[in-house]
Protein backbone atom coordinates (compact mmCIF):
# COMPACT_ATOMS: atom_id res chain seq x y z
CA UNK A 1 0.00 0.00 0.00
CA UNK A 2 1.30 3.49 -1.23
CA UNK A 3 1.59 5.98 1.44
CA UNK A 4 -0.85 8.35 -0.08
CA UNK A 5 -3.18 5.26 0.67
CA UNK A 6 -2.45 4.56 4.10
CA UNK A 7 -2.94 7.95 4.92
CA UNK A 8 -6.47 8.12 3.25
CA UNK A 9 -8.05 4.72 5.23
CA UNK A 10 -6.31 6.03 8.38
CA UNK A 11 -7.97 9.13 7.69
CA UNK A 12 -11.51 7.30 6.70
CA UNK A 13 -10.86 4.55 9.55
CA UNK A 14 -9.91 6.94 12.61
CA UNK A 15 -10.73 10.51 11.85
CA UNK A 16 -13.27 10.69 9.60
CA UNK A 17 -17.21 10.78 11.39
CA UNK A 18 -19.75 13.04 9.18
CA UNK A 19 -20.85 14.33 12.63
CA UNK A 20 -19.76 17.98 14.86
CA UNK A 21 -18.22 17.64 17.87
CA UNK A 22 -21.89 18.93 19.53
CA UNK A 23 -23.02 14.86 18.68
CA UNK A 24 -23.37 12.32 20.93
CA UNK A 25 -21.83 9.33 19.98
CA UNK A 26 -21.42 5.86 21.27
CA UNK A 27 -19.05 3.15 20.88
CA UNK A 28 -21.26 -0.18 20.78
CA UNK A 29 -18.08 -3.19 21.70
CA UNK A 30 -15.29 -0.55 22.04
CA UNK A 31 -13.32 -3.60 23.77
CA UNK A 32 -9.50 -2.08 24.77
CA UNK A 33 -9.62 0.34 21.77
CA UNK A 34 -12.24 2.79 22.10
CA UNK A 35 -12.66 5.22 19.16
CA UNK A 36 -11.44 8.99 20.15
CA UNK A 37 -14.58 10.05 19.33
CA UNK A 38 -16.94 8.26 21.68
CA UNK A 39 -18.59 10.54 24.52
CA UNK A 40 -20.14 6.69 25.71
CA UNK A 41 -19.30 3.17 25.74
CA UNK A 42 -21.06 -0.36 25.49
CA UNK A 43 -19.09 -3.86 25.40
CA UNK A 44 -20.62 -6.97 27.00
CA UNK A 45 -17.37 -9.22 27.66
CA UNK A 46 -15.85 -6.30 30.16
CA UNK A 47 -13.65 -8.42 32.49
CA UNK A 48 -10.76 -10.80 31.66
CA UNK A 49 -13.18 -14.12 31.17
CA UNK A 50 -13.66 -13.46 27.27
CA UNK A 51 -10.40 -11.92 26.56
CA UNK A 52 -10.80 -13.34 23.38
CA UNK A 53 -13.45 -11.11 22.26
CA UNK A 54 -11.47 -7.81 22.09
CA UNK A 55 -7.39 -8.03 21.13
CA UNK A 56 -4.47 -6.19 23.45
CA UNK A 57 -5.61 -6.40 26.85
CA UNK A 58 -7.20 -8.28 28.60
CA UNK A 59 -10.00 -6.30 29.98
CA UNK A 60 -12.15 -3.36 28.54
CA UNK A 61 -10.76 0.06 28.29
CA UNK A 62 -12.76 1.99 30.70
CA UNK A 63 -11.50 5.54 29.55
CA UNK A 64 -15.18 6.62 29.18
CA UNK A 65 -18.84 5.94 31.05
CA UNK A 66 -19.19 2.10 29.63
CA UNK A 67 -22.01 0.16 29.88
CA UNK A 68 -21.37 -3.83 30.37
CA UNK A 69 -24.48 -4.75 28.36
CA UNK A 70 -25.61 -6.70 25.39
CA UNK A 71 -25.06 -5.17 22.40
CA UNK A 72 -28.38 -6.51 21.19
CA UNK A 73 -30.34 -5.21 24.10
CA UNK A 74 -28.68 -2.28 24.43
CA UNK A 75 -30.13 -0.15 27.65
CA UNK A 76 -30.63 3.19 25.64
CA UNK A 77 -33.48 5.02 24.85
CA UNK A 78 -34.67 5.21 21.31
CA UNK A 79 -32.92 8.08 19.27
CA UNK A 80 -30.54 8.48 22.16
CA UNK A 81 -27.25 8.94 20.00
CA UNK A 82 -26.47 10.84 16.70
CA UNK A 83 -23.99 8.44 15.87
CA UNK A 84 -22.78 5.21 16.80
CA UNK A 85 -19.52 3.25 15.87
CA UNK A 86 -19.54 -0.36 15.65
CA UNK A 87 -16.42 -1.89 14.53
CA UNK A 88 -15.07 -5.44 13.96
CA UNK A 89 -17.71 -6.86 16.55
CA UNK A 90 -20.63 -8.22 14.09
CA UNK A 91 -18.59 -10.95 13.22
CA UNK A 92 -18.29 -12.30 16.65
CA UNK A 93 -22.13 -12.10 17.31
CA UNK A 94 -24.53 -14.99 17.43
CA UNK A 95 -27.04 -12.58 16.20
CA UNK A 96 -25.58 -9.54 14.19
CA UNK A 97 -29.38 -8.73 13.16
CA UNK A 98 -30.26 -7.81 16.16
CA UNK A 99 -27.81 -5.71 17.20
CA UNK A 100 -27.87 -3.91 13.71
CA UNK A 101 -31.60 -3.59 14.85
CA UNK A 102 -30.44 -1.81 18.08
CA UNK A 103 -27.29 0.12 16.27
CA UNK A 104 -30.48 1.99 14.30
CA UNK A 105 -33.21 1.84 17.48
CA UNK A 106 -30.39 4.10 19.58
CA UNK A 107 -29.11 6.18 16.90
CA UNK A 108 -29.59 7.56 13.35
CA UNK A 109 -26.38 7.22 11.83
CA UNK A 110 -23.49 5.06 12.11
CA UNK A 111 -19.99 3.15 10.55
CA UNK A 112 -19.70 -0.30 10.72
CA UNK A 113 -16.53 -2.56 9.67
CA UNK A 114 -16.62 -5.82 9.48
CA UNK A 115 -13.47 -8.43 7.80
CA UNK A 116 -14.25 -8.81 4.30
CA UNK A 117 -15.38 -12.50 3.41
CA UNK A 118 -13.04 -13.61 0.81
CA UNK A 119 -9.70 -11.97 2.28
CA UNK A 120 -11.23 -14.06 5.70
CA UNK A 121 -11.64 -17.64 3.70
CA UNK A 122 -7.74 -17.09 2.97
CA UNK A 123 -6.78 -16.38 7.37
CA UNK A 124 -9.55 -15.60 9.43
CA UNK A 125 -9.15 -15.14 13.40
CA UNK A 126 -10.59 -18.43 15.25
CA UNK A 127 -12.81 -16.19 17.33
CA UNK A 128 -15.18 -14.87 14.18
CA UNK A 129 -18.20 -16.70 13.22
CA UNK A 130 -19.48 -15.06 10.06
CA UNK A 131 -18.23 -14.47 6.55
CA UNK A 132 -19.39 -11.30 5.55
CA UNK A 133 -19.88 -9.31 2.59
CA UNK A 134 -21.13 -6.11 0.83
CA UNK A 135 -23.75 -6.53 -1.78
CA UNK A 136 -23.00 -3.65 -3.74
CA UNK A 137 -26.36 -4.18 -5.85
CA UNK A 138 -28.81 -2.86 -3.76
CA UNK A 139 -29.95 0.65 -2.25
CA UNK A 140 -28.45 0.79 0.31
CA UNK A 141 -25.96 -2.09 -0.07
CA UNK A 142 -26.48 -4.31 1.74
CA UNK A 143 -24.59 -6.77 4.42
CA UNK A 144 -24.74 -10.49 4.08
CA UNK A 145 -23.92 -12.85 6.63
CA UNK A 146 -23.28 -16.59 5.97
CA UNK A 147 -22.59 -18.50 9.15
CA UNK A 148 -19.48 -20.48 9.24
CA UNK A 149 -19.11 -23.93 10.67
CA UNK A 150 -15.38 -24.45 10.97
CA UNK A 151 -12.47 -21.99 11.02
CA UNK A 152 -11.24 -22.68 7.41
CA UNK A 153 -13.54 -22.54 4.33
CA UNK A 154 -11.23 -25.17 3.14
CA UNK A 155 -10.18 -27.93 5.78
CA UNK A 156 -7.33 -28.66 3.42
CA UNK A 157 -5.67 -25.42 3.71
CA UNK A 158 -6.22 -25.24 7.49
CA UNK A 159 -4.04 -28.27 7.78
CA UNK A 160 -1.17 -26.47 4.85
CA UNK A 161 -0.99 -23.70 7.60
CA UNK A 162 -0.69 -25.48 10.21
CA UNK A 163 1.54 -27.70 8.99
CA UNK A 164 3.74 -24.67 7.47
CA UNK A 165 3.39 -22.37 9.62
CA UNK A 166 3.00 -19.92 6.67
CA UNK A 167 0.06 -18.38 7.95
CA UNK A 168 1.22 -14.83 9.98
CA UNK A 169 3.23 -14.56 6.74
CA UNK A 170 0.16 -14.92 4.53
CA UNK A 171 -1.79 -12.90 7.25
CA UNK A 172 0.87 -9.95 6.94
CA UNK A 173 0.51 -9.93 3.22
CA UNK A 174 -2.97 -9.54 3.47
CA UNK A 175 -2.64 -6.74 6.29
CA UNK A 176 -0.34 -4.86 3.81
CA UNK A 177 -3.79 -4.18 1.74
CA UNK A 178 -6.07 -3.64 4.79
CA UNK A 179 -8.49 -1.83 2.88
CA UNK A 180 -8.98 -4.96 1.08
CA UNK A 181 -9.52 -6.81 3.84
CA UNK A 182 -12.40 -5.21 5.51
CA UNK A 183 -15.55 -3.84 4.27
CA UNK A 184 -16.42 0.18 5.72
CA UNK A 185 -19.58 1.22 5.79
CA UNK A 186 -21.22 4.03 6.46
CA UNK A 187 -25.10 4.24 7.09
CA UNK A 188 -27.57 6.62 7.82
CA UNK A 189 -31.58 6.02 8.56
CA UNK A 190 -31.23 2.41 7.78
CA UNK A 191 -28.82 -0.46 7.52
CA UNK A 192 -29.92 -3.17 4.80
CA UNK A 193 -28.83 -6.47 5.84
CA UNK A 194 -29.20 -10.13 4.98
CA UNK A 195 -28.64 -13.61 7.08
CA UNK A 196 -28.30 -16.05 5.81
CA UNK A 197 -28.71 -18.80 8.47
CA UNK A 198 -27.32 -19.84 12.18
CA UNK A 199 -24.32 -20.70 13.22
CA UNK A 200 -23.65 -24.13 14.93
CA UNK A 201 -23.78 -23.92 19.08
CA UNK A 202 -20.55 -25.96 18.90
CA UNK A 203 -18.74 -23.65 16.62
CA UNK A 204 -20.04 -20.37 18.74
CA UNK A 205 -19.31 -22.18 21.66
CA UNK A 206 -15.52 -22.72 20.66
CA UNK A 207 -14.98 -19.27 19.35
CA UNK A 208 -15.93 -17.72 22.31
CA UNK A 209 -13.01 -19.36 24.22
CA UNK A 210 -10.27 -18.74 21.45
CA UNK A 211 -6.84 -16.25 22.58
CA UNK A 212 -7.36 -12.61 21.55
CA UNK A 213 -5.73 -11.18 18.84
CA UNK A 214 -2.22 -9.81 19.88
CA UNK A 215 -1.98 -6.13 19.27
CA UNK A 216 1.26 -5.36 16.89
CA UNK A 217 3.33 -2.35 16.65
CA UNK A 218 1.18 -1.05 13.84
CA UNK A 219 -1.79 -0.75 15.67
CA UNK A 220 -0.29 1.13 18.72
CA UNK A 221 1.51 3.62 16.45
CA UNK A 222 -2.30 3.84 14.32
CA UNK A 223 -3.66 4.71 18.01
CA UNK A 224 -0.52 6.61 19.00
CA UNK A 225 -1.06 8.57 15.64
CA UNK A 226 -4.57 9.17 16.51
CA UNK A 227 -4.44 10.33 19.92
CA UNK A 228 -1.65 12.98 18.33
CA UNK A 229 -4.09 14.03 15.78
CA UNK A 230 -7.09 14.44 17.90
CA UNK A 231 -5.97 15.77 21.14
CA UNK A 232 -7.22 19.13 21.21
CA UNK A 233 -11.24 17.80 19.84
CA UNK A 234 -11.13 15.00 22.33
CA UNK A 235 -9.72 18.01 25.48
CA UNK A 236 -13.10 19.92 24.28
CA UNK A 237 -15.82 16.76 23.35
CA UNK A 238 -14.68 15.10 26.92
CA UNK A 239 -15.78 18.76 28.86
CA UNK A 240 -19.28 17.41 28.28
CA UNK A 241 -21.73 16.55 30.84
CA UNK A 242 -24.33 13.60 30.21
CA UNK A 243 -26.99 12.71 32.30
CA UNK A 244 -27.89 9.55 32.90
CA UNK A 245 -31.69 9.83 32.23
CA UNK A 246 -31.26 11.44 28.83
CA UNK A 247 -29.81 8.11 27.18
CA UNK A 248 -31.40 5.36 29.17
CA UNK A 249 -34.47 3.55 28.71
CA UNK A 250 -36.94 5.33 30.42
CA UNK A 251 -37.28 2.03 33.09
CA UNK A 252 -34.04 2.59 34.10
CA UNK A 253 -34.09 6.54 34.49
CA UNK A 254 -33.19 7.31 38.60
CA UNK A 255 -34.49 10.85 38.64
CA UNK A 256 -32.20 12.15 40.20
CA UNK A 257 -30.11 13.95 37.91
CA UNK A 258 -26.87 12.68 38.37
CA UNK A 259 -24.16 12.89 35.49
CA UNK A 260 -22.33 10.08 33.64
CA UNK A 261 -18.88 9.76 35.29
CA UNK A 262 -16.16 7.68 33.92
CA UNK A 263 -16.44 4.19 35.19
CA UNK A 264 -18.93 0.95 34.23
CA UNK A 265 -22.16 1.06 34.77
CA UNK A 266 -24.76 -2.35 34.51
CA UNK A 267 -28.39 -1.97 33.10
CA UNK A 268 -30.44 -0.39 36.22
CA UNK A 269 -26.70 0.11 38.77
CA UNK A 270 -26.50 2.80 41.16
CA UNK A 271 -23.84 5.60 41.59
């Protein structure tokens, strides 16, 4: 990848969100790597148990209010954000429709990336259970998820791999064209989406327990890079005070008018 191109997908990855900095946005499985732009947090596998869900650490960056909730029951009110980021955590999901249902319920525009299906069928992390693509043939385009049933689309060269050892190397060639090997998109009003079946219990049941993904020196100079970058719009964004009751459901508003601090918070918890 030219360097011309690098800089463009940083810029379209990291920095740019078609929103002000007066938006609310949230972060729905922000894991260890929260975007900059987030004012809130959601991620369901918080503690160390399912470090295999989120890569780098081994528990959830708490850098902002998080909520430890389901992203497919998400504990916000309808409307509640003007944006919301959701990225690489569909293809972990037992049910990515619903929580593309509950990306639009809580908010009414948003990015989503995903790993791209046929760059996956080549090295795929053992903790995804989807292949995904973008049908570029509708309006909207729309997202397609077939479930898988074993890590490799071909059993055959699972066992080359791992009988090689070839596969970081293949994996790093395939990284060296990363915007080839996820698909970006950016929706507003409505996300169009197709699946296309479940996956097995077995195979969701053994990806949940896989290793995370190690974080390389690449992605802490991308976040390094970032944080440069954005320091003076995250200083002002972060002055913000949210309360509580304005994003909740209103079954779990207190009344009480308290403010959203920077720690976790559980569907219905108390200060």
């Amino acid at each position: 990848m030219s360097f011309a191109s690098q800089v463009r997908l940083f810029i379209d990855r990291r920095l740019s969100f078609p929103v002000d900095d007066d938006a609310l946005v949230l972060d729905v499985g922000s894991g260890d790597k929260p975007s900059w732009r987030a004012d809130v947090l959601l991620d369901r596998y918080v503690g160390d148990e399912f470090a295999g869900q989120r890569s780098g650490t081994r528990s959830a960056r708490v850098s902002r209010p998080l909520f430890a909730a389901d992203a497919a029951e998400m504990p916000f009110a309808d409307g509640a954000f003007d944006y919301t980021i959701c990225s690489n955590l569909l293809e972990h999901v037992p049910d990515p429709g619903r929580v593309m249902d509950e990306l639009m319920r809580v908010s009414r525009a948003g990015y989503i990336e995903v790993p791209e299906a046929a760059s996956a069928k080549i090295v795929d992390f053992p903790s995804h259970v989807w292949w995904i693509r973008l049908d570029e043939s509708t309006a909207p385009p729309t997202l397609t998820f077939e479930p898988k049933s074993s890590r490799w689309a071909d059993p055959e060269i699972g066992r080359y791999f791992e009988r090689t050892g070839l596969e970081n190397a293949v994996a790093r060639v395939l990284d060296g064209r990363f915007e080839d090997r996820v698909v970006m998109l950016h929706w507003s009003d409505r996300i169009a989406y197709r699946i296309e079946g479940e996956v097995p219990s077995d195979f969701m049941r053994v990806a949940l327990e896989q290793p995370g993904h190690t974080k390389d020196v690449r992605a802490s100079v991308i976040a390094a890079a970032t944080d440069v970058v954005t320091w003076r719009r995250q200083r002002a964004i972060r002055r913000r005070r949210i309360r509580y009751d304005d994003i909740v459901r209103p079954e779990l508003r207190r009344g009480d008018g308290s403010y959203l601090e920077r720690r976790i918070y559980s569907p219905g918890s108390h200060p």
